[in-house]
C-alpha atoms as a PDB file:
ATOM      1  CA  UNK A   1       0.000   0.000   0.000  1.00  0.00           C
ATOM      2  CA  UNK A   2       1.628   3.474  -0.843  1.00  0.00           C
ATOM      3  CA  UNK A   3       0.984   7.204   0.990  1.00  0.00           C
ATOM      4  CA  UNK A   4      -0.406   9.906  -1.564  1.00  0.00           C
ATOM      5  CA  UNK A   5      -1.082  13.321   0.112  1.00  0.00           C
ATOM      6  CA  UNK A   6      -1.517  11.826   3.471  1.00  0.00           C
ATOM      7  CA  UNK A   7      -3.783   8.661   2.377  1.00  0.00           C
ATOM      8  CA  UNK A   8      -3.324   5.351   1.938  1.00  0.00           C
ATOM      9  CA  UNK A   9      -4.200   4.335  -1.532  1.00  0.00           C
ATOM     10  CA  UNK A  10      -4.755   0.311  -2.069  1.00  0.00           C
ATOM     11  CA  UNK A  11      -4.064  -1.752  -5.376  1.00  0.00           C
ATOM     12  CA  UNK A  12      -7.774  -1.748  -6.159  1.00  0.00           C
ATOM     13  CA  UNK A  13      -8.055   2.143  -5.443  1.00  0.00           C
ATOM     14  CA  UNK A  14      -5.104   2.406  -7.868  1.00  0.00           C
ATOM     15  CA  UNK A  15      -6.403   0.150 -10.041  1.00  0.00           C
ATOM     16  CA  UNK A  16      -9.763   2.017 -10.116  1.00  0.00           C
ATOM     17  CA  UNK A  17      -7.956   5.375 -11.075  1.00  0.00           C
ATOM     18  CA  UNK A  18      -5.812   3.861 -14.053  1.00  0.00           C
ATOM     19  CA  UNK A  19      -8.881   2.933 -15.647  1.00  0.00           C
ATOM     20  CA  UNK A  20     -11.167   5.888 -15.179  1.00  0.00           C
ATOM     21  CA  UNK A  21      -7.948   8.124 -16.627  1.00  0.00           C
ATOM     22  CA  UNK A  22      -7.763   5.737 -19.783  1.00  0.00           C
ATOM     23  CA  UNK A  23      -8.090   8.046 -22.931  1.00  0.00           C
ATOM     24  CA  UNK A  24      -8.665  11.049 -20.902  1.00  0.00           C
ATOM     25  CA  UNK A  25      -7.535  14.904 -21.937  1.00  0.00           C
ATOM     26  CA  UNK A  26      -6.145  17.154 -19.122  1.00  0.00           C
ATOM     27  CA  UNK A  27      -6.669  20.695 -19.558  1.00  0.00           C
ATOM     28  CA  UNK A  28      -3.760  22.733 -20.129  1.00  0.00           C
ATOM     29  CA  UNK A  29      -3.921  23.783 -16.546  1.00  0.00           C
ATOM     30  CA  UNK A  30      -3.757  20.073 -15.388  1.00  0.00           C
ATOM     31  CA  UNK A  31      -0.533  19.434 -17.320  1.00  0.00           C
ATOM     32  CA  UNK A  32       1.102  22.339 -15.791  1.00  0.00           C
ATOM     33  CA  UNK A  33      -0.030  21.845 -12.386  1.00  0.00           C
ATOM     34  CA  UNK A  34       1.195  17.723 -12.733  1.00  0.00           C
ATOM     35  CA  UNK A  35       4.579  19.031 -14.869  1.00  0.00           C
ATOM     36  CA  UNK A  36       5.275  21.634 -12.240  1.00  0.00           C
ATOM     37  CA  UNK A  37       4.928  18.969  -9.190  1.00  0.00           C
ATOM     38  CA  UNK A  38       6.972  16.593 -11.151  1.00  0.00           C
ATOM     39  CA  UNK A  39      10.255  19.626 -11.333  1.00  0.00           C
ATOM     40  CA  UNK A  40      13.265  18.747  -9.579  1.00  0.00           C
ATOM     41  CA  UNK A  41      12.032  14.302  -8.470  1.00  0.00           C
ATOM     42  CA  UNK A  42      13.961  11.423  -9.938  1.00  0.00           C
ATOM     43  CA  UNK A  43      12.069   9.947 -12.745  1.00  0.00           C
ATOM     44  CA  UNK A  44      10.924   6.525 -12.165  1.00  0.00           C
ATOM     45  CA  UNK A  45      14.079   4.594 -13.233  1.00  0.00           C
ATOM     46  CA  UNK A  46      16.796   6.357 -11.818  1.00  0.00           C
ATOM     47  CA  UNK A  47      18.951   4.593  -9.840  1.00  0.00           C
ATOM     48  CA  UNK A  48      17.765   1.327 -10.645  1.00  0.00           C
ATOM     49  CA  UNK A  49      18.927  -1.459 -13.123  1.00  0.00           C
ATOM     50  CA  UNK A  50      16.238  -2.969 -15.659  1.00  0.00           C
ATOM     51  CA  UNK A  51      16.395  -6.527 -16.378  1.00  0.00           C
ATOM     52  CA  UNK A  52      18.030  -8.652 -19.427  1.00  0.00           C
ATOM     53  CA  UNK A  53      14.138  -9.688 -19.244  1.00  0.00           C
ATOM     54  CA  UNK A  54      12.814  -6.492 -19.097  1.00  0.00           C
ATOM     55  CA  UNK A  55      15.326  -4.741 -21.774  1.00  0.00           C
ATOM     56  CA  UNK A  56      14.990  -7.743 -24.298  1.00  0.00           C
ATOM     57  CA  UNK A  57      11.036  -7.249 -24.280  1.00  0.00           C
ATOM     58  CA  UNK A  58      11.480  -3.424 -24.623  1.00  0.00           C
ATOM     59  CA  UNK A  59      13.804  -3.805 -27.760  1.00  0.00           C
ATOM     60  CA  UNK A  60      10.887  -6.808 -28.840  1.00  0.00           C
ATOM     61  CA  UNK A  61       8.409  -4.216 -28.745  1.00  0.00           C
ATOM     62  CA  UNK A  62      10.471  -1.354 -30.667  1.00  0.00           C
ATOM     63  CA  UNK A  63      11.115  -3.041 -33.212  1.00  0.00           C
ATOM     64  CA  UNK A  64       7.583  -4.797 -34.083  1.00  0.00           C
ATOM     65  CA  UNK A  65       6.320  -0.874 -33.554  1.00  0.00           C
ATOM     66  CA  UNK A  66       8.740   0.481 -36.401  1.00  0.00           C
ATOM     67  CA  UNK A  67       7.322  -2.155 -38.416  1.00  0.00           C
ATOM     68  CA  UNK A  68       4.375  -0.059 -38.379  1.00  0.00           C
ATOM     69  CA  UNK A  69       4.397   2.537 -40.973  1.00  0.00           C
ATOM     70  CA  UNK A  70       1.465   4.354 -39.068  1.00  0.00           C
ATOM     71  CA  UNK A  71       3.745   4.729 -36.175  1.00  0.00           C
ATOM     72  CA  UNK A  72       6.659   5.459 -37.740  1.00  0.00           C
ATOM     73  CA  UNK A  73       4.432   8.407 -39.607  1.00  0.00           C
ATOM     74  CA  UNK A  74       3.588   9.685 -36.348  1.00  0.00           C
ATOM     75  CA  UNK A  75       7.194   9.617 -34.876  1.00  0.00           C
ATOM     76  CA  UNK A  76       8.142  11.162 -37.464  1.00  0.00           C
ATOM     77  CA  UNK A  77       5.815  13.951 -37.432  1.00  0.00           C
ATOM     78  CA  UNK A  78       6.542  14.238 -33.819  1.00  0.00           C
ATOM     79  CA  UNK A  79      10.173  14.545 -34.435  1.00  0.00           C
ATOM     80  CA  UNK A  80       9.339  17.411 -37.511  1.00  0.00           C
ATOM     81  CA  UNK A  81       7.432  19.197 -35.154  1.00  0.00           C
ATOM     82  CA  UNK A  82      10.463  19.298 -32.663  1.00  0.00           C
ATOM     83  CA  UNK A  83      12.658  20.855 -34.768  1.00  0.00           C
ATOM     84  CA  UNK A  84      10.476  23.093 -36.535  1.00  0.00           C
ATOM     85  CA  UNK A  85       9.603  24.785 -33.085  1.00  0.00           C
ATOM     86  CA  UNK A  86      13.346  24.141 -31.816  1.00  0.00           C
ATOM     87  CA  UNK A  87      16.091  25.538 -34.292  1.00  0.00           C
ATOM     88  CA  UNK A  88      19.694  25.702 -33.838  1.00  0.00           C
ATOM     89  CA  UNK A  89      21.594  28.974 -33.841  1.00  0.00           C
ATOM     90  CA  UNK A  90      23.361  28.276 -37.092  1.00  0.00           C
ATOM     91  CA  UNK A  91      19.675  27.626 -38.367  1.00  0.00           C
ATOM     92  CA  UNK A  92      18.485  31.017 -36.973  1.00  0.00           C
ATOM     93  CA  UNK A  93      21.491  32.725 -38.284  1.00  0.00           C
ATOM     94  CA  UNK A  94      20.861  31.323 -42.078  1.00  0.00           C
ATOM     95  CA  UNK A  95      17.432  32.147 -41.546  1.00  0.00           C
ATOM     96  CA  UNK A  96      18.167  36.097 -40.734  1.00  0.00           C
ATOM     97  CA  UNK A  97      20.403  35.624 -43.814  1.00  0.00           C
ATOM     98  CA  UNK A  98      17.720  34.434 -45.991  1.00  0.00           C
ATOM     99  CA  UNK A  99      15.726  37.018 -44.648  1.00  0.00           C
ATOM    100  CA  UNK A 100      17.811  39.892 -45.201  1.00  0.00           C
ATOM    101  CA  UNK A 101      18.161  38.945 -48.935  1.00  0.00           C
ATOM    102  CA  UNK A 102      14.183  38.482 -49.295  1.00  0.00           C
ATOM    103  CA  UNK A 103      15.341  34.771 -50.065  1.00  0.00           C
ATOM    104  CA  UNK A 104      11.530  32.887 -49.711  1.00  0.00           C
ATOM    105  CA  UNK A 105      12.100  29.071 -48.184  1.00  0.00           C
ATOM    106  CA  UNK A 106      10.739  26.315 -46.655  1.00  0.00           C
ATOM    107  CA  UNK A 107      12.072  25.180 -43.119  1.00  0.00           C
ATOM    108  CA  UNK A 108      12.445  22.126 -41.647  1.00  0.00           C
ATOM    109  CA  UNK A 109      10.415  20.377 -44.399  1.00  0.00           C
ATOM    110  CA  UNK A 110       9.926  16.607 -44.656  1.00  0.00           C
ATOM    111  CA  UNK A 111      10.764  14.690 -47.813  1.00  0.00           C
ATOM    112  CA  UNK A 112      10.743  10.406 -48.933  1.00  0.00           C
ATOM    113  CA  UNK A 113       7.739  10.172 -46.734  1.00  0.00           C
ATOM    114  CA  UNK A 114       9.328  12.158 -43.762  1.00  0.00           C
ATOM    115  CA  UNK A 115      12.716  10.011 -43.928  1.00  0.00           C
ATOM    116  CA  UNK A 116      14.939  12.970 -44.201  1.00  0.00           C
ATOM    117  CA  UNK A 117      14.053  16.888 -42.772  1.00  0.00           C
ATOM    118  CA  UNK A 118      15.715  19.321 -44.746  1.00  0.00           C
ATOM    119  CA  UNK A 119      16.705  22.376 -42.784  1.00  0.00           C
ATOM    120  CA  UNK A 120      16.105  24.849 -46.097  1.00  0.00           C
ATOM    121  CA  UNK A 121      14.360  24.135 -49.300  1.00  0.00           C
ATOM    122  CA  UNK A 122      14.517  27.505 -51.583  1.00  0.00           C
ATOM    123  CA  UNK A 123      11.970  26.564 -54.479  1.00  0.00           C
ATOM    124  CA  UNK A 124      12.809  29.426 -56.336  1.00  0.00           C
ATOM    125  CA  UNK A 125      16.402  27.609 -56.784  1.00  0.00           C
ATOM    126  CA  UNK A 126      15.801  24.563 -56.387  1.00  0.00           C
ATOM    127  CA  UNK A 127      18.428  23.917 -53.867  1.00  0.00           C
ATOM    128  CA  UNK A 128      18.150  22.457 -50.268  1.00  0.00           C
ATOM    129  CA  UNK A 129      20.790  23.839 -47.583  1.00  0.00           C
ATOM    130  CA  UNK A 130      22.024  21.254 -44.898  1.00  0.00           C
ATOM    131  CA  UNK A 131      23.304  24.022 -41.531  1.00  0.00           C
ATOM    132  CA  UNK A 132      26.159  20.653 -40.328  1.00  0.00           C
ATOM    133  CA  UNK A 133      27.303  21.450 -36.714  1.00  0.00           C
ATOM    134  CA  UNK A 134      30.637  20.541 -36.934  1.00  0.00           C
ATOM    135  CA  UNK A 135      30.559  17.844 -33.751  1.00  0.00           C
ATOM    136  CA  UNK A 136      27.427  15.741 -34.771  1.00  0.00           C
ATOM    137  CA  UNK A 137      27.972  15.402 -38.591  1.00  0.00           C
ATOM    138  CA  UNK A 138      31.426  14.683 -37.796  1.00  0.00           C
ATOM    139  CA  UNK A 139      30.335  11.267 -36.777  1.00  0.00           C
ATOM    140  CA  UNK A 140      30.246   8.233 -39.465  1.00  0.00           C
ATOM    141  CA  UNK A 141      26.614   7.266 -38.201  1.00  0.00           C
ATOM    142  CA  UNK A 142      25.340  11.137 -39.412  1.00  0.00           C
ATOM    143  CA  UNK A 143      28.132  10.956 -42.215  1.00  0.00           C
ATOM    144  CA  UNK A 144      26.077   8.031 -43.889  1.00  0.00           C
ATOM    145  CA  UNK A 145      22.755   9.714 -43.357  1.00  0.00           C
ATOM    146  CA  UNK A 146      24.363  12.608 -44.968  1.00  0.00           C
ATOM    147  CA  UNK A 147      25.467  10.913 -48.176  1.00  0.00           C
ATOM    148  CA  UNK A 148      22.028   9.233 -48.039  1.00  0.00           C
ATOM    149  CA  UNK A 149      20.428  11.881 -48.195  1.00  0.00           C
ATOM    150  CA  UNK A 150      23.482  13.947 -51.081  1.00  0.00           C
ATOM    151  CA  UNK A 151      21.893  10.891 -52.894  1.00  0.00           C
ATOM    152  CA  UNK A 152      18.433  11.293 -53.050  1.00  0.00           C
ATOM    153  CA  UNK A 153      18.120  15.434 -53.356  1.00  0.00           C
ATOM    154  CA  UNK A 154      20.431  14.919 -56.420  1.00  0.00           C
ATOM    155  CA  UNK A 155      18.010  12.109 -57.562  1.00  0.00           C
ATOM    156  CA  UNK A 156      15.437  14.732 -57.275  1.00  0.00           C
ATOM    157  CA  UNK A 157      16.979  17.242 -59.810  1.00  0.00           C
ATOM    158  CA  UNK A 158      18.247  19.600 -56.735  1.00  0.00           C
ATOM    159  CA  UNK A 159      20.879  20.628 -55.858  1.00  0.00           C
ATOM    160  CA  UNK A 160      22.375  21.019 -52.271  1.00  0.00           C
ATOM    161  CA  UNK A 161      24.874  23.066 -49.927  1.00  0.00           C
ATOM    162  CA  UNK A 162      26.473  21.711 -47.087  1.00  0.00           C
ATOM    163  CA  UNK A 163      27.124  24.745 -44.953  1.00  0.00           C
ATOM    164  CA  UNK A 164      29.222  23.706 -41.397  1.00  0.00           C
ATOM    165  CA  UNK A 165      28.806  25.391 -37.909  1.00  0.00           C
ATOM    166  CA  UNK A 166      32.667  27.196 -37.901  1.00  0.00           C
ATOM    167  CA  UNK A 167      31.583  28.658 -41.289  1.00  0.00           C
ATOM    168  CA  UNK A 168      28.186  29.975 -40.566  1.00  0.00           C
ATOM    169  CA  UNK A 169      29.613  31.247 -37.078  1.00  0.00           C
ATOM    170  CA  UNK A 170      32.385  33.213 -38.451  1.00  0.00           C
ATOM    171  CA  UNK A 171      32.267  36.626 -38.913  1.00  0.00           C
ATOM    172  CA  UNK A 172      32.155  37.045 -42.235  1.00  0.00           C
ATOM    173  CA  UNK A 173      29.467  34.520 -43.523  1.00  0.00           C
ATOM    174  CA  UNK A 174      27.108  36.000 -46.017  1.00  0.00           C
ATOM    175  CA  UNK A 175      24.803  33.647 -47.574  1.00  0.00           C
ATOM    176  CA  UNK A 176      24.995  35.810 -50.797  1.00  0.00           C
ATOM    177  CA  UNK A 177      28.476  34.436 -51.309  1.00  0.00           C
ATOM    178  CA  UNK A 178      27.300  30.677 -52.124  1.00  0.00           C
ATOM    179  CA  UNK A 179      23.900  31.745 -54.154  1.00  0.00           C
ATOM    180  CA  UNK A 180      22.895  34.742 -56.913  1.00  0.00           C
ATOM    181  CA  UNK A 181      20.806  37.728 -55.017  1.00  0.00           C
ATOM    182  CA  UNK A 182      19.748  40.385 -56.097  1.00  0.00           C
END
């Protein structure tokens, strides 16, 4: 039996609650009121060990879920959404860049079914742009991805620049000096 808020709550009490919250929407109040209680306690895991057991049926159920193209859709689309409201700094300065030329693009936008986000597709040239921070595309796993996706833009018929952190960071980075602006 466990202690919530000064009561003692039984397996069939808890049971009881599980089921009445099944499929139920908190008001945005709720979620802040629960996230906010939540700030600064261990999550549920930490300090202890899981299993062989336990990890073995985790991994099971991973990978019979990304058999699923419906779930991998929605992980995807959870992932897009991510970055879109998340950018980098070298995204944000390419973006001001863009801007300040009156460049028009698309951000963070999803192509082969959502496989690869692009950070910048300009229509207008028919070019994607790639903003590589120079620790995390340094590393052969993200070097692979990146030639995966080299492969299919230029399958497409566009083109695309590979611009790295150091070079959008330095001082003197214009966008203007890698395309034609007016």
């Amino acid at each position: 039996m466990k202690k919530r808020a000064g009561h003692k709550i039984t397996e069939k009490t808890k049971l009881k609650i599980s089921k009445s919250n099944k499929g139920r929407k908190r008001t945005e109040e709720q979620r802040k009121r629960i996230s906010e209680g939540k700030k600064g306690k261990p999550g549920p895991w930490l300090g202890k060990k899981r299993s062989e057991e336990t990890k073995r049926k985790i991994s099971e159920s991973c990978k019979k879920a990304m058999k699923n193209e419906e779930i991998k859709d929605k992980i995807r689309a959870g992932c897009e959404k991510r970055f879109r409201n998340n950018p980098s700094s070298i995204e944000v300065k390419v973006a001001k860049q863009l801007g300040k030329y009156k460049i028009k693009y698309i951000y963070q936008k999803g192509v082969n079914k959502n496989h690869f986000i692009i950070d910048f597709y300009l229509p207008e040239y028919q070019l994607v742009i790639e903003c590589n921070g120079d620790y995390w595309h340094s590393r052969p796993e993200r070097k692979k991805r990146d030639k995966e996706l080299e492969k299919y833009v230029l399958s497409k018929g566009k083109d695309i620049l590979w611009l790295w952190e150091h070079e959008i960071n330095d001082e003197w980075f214009d966008i203007a000096d890698y395309l034609e602006v007016d």
